[in-house]
N, C-alpha and C. Protein backbone atom coordinates (compact mmCIF):
# COMPACT_ATOMS: atom_id res chain seq x y z
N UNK A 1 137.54 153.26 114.44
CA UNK A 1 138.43 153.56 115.55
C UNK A 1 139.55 152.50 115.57
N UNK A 2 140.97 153.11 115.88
CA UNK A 2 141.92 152.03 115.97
C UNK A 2 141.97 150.59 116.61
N UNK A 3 142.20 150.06 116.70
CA UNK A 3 142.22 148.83 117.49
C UNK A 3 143.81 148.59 118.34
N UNK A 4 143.85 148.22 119.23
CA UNK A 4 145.50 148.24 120.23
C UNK A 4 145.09 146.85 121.17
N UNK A 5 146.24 146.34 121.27
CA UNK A 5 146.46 145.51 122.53
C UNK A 5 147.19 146.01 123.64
N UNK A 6 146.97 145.24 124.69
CA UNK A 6 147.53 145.54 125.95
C UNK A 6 147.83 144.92 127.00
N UNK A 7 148.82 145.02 127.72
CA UNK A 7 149.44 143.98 128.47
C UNK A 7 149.95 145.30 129.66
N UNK A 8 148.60 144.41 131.34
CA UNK A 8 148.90 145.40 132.27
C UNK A 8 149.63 144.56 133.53
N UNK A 9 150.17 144.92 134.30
CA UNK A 9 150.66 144.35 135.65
C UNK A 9 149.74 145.37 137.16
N UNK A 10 148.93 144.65 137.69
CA UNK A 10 148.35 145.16 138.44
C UNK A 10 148.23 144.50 140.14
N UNK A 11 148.22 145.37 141.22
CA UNK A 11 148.21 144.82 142.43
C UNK A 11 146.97 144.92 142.56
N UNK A 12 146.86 143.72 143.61
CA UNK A 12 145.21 143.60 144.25
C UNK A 12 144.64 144.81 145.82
N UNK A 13 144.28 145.67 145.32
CA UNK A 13 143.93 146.37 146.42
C UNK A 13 143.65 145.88 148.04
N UNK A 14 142.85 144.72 147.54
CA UNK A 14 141.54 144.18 148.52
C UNK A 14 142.83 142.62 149.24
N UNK A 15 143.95 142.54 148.22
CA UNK A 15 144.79 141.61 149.16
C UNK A 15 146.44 141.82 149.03
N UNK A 16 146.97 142.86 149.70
CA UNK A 16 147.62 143.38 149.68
C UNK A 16 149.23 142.52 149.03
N UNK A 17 149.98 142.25 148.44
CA UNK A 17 151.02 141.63 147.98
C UNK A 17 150.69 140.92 146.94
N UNK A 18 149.49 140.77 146.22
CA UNK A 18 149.26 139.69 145.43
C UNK A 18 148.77 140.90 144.15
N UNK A 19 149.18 140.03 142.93
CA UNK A 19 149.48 141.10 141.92
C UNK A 19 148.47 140.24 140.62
N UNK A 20 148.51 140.78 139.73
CA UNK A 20 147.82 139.87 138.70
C UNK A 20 148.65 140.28 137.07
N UNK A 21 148.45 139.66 135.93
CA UNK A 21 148.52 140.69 134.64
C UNK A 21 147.30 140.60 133.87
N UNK A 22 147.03 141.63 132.83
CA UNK A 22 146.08 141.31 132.21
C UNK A 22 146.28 141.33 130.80
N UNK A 23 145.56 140.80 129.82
CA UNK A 23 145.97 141.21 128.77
C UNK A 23 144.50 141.56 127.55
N UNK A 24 144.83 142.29 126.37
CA UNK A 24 143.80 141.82 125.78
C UNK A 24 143.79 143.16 124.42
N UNK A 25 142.76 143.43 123.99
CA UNK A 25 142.56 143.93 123.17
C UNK A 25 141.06 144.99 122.89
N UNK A 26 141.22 146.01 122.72
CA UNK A 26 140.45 147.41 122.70
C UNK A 26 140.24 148.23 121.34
N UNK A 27 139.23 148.81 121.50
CA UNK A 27 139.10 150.13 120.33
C UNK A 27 139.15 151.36 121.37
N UNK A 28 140.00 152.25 120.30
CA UNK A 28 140.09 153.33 121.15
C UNK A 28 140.96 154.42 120.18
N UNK A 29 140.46 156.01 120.32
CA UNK A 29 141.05 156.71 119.52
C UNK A 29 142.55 156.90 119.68
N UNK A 30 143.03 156.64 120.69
CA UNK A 30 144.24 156.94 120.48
C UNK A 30 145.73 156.00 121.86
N UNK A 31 146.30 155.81 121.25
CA UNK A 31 147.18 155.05 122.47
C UNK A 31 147.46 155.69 124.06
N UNK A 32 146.73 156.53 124.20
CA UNK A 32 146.74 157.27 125.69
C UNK A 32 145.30 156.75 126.37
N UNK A 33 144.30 157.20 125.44
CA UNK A 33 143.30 156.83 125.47
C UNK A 33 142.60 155.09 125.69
N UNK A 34 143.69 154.56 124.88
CA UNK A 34 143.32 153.35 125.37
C UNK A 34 144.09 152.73 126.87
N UNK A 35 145.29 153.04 127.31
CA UNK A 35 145.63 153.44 128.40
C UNK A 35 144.87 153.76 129.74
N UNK A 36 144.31 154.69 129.14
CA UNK A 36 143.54 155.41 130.43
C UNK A 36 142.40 154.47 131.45
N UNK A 37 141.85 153.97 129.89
CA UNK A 37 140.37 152.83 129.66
C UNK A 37 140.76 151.94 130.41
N UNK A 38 142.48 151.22 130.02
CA UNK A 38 142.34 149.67 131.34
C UNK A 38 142.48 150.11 132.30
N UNK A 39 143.26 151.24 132.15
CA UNK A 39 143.63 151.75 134.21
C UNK A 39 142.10 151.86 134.43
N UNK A 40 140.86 152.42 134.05
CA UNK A 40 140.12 152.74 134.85
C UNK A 40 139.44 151.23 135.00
N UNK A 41 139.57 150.64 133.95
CA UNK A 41 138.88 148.92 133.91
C UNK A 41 139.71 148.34 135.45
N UNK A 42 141.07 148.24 135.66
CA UNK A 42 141.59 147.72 136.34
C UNK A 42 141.47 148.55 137.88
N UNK A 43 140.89 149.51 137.76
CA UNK A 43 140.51 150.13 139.02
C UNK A 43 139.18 149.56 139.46
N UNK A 44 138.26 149.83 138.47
CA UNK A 44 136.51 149.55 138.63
C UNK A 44 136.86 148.00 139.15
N UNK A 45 137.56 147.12 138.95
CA UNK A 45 137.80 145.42 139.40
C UNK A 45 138.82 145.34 140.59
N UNK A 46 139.26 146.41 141.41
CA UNK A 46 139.53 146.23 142.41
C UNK A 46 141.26 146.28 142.38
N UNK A 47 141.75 146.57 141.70
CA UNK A 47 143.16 146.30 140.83
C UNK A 47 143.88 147.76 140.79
N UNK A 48 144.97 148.00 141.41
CA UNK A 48 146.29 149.29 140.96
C UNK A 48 147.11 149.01 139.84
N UNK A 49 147.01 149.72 139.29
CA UNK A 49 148.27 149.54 138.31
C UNK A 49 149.53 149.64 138.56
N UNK A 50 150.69 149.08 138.25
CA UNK A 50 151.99 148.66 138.86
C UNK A 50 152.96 148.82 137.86
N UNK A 51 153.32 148.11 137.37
CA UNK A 51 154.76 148.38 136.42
C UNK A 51 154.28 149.47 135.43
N UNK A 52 152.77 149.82 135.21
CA UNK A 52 152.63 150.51 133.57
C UNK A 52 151.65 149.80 132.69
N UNK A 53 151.49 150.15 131.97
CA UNK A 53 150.55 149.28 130.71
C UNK A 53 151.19 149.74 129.27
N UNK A 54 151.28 148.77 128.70
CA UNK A 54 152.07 148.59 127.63
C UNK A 54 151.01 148.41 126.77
N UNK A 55 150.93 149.77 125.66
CA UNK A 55 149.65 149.34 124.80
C UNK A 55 150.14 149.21 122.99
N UNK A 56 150.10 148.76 122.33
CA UNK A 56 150.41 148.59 120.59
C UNK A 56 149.45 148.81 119.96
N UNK A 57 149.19 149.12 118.86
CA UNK A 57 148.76 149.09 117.93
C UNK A 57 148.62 148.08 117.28
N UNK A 58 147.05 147.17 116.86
CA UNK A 58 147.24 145.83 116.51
C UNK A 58 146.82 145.84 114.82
């Protein structure tokens, strides 16, 4: 399976104005797919997604 990095900008649900980024690196079939995976990672941790997630191919 491919491998991609990713770089997300996310707000804190639980404290309203305070934002975070994340970054890192995944397997995943396809660049939507790996997409989908941090939004739901960054949901399951309490986190909205905000500007987008920017994913590459590593």
């Amino acid at each position: 399976m491919p491998k991609y990095s990713f770089i997300a900008e996310a707000a804190d649900t639980l404290s309203p104005g305070e934002t975070t980024s994340a970054r890192g690196t995944l397997s995943a079939p396809s660049p939507e797919a790996a997409r989908k995976t941090v939004e739901a990672s960054l949901r399951s941790r309490g986190y909205e997604p905000t500007e987008g997630i920017t994913v590459t191919p590593n």
